[in-house]
C-alpha atoms as a PDB file:
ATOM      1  CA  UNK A   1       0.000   0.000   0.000  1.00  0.00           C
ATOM      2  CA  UNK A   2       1.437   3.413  -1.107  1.00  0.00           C
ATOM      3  CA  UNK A   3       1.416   6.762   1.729  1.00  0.00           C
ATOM      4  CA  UNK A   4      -1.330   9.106   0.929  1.00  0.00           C
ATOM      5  CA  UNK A   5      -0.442  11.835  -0.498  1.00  0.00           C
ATOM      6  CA  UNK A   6      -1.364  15.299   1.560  1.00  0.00           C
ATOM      7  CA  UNK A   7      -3.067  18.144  -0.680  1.00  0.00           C
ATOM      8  CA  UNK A   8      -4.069  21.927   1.111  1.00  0.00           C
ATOM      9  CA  UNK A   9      -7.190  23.554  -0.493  1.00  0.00           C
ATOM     10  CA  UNK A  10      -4.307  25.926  -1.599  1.00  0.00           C
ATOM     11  CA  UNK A  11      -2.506  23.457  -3.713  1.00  0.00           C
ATOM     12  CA  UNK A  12      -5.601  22.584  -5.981  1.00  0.00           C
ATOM     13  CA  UNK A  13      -4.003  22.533  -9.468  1.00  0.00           C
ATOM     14  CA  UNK A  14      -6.426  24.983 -11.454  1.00  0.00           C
ATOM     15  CA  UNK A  15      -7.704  22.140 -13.999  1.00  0.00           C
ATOM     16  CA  UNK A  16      -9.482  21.295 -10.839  1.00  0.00           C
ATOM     17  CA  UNK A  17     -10.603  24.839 -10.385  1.00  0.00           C
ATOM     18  CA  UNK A  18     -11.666  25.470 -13.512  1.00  0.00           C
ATOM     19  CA  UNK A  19     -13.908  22.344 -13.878  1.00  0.00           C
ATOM     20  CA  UNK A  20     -15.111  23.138 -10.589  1.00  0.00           C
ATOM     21  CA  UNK A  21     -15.931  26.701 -11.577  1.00  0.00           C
ATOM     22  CA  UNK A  22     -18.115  25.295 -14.676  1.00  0.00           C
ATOM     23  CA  UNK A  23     -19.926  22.752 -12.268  1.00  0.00           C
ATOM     24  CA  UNK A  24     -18.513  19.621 -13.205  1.00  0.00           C
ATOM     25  CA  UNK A  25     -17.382  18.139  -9.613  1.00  0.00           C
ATOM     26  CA  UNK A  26     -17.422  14.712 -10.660  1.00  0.00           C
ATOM     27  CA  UNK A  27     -14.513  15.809 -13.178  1.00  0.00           C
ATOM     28  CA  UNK A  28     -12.770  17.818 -10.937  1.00  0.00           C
ATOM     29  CA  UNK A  29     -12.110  14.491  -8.658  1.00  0.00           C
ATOM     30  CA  UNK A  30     -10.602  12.837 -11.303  1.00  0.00           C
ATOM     31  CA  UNK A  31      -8.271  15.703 -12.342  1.00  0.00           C
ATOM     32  CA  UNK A  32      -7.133  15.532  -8.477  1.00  0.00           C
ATOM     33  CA  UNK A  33      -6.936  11.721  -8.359  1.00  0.00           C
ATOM     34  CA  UNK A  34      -4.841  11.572 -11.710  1.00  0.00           C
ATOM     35  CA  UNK A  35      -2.453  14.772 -10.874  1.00  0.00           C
ATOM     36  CA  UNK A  36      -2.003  14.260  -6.559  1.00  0.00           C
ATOM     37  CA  UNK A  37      -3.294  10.590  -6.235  1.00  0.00           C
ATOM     38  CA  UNK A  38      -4.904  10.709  -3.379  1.00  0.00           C
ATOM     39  CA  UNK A  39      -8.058   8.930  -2.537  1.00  0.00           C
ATOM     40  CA  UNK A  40     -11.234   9.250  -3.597  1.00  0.00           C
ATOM     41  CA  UNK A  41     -12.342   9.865  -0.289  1.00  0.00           C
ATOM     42  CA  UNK A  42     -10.246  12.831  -0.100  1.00  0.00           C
ATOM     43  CA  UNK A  43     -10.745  13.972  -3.230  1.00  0.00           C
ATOM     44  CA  UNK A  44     -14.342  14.982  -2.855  1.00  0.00           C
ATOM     45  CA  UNK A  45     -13.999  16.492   0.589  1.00  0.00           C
ATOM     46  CA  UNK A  46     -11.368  18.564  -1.170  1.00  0.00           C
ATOM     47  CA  UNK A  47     -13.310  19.523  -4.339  1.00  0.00           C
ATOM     48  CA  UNK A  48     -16.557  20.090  -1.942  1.00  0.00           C
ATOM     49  CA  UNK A  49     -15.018  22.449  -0.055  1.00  0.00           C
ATOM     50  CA  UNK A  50     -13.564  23.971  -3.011  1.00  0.00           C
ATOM     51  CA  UNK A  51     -16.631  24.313  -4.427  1.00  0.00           C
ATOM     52  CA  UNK A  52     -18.385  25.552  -1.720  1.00  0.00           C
ATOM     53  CA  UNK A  53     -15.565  28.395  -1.262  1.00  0.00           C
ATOM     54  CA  UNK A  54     -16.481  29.301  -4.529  1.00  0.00           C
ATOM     55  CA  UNK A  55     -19.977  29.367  -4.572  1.00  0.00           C
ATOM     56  CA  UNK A  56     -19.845  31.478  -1.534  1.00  0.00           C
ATOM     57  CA  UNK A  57     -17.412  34.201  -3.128  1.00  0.00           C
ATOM     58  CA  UNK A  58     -19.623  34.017  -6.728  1.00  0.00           C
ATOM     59  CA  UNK A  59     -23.520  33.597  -5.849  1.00  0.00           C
ATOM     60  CA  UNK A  60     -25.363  32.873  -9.016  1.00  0.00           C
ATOM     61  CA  UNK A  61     -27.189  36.159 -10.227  1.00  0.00           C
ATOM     62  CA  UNK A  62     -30.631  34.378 -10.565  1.00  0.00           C
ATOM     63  CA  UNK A  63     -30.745  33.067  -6.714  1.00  0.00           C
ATOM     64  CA  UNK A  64     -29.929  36.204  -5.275  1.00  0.00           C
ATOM     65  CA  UNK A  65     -32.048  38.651  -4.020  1.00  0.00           C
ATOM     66  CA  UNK A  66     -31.938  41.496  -5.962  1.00  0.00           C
ATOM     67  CA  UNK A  67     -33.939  44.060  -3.185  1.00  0.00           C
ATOM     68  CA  UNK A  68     -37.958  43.638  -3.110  1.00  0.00           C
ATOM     69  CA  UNK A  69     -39.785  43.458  -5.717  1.00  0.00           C
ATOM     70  CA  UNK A  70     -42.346  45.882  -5.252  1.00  0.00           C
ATOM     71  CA  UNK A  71     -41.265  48.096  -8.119  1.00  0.00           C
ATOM     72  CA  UNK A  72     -41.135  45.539 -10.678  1.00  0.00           C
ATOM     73  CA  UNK A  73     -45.051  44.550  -9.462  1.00  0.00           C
ATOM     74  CA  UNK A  74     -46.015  47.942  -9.290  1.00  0.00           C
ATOM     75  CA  UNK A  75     -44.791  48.347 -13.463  1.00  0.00           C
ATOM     76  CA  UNK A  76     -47.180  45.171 -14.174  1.00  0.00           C
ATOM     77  CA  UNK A  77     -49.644  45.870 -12.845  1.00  0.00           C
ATOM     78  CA  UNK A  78     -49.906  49.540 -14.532  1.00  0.00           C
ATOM     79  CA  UNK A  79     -48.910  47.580 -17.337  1.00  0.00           C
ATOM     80  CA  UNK A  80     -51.801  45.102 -17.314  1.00  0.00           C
ATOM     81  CA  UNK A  81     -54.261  48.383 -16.400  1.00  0.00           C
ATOM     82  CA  UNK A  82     -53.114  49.973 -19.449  1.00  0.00           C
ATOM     83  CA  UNK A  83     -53.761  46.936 -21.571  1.00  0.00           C
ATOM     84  CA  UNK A  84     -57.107  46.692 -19.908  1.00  0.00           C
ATOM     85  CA  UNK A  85     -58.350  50.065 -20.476  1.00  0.00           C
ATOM     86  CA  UNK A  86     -57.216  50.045 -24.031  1.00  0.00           C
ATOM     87  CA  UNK A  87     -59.357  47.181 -24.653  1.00  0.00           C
ATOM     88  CA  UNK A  88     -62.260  48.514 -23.237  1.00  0.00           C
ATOM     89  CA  UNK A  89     -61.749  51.653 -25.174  1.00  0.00           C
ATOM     90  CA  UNK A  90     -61.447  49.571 -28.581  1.00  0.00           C
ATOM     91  CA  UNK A  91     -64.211  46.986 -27.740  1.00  0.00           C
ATOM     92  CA  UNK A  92     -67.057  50.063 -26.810  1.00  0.00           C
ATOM     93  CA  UNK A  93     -66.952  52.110 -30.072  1.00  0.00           C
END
């Protein structure tokens, strides 16, 4: 049996990163399995926390709350008003 090798969050070689970055965990293990070769075990708790680190630094745009949304409401529903009375206007003559 070989001695595991030891590998810091810091020492993450940046294919790893960069797969991590586009989402693709499951590829980011191998990258560290085939470049370090550690364990699989390891692996993942390395490229989880990784990912997590980076998630936390780069929230996706869509999942974060952007302020109420009271304005954006407010514009639809003069919006659909608008709409409304135009209709009525068009259907009555």
């Amino acid at each position: 049996m070989k001695p595991e090798v030891i590998v810091s969050d810091a020492e993450l070689p940046m294919e790893v990163l960069h797969a991590i970055e586009k989402g693709r965990k499951i590829e980011a293990i191998k990258i560290l399995r085939e470049r370090t070769g550690i364990g699989l075990a390891n692996a993942k708790v390395l490229v989880e926390r990784a990912a997590r680190q980076f998630t936390e630094k780069n929230p996706r745009p869509e999942l974060t709350e952007s302020g109420s949304g009271t304005p954006r409401l407010l514009m639809s529903l003069l919006l659909a008003l608008l709409i409304f009375a135009v209709y009525r206007h068009l259907t009555a003559a």
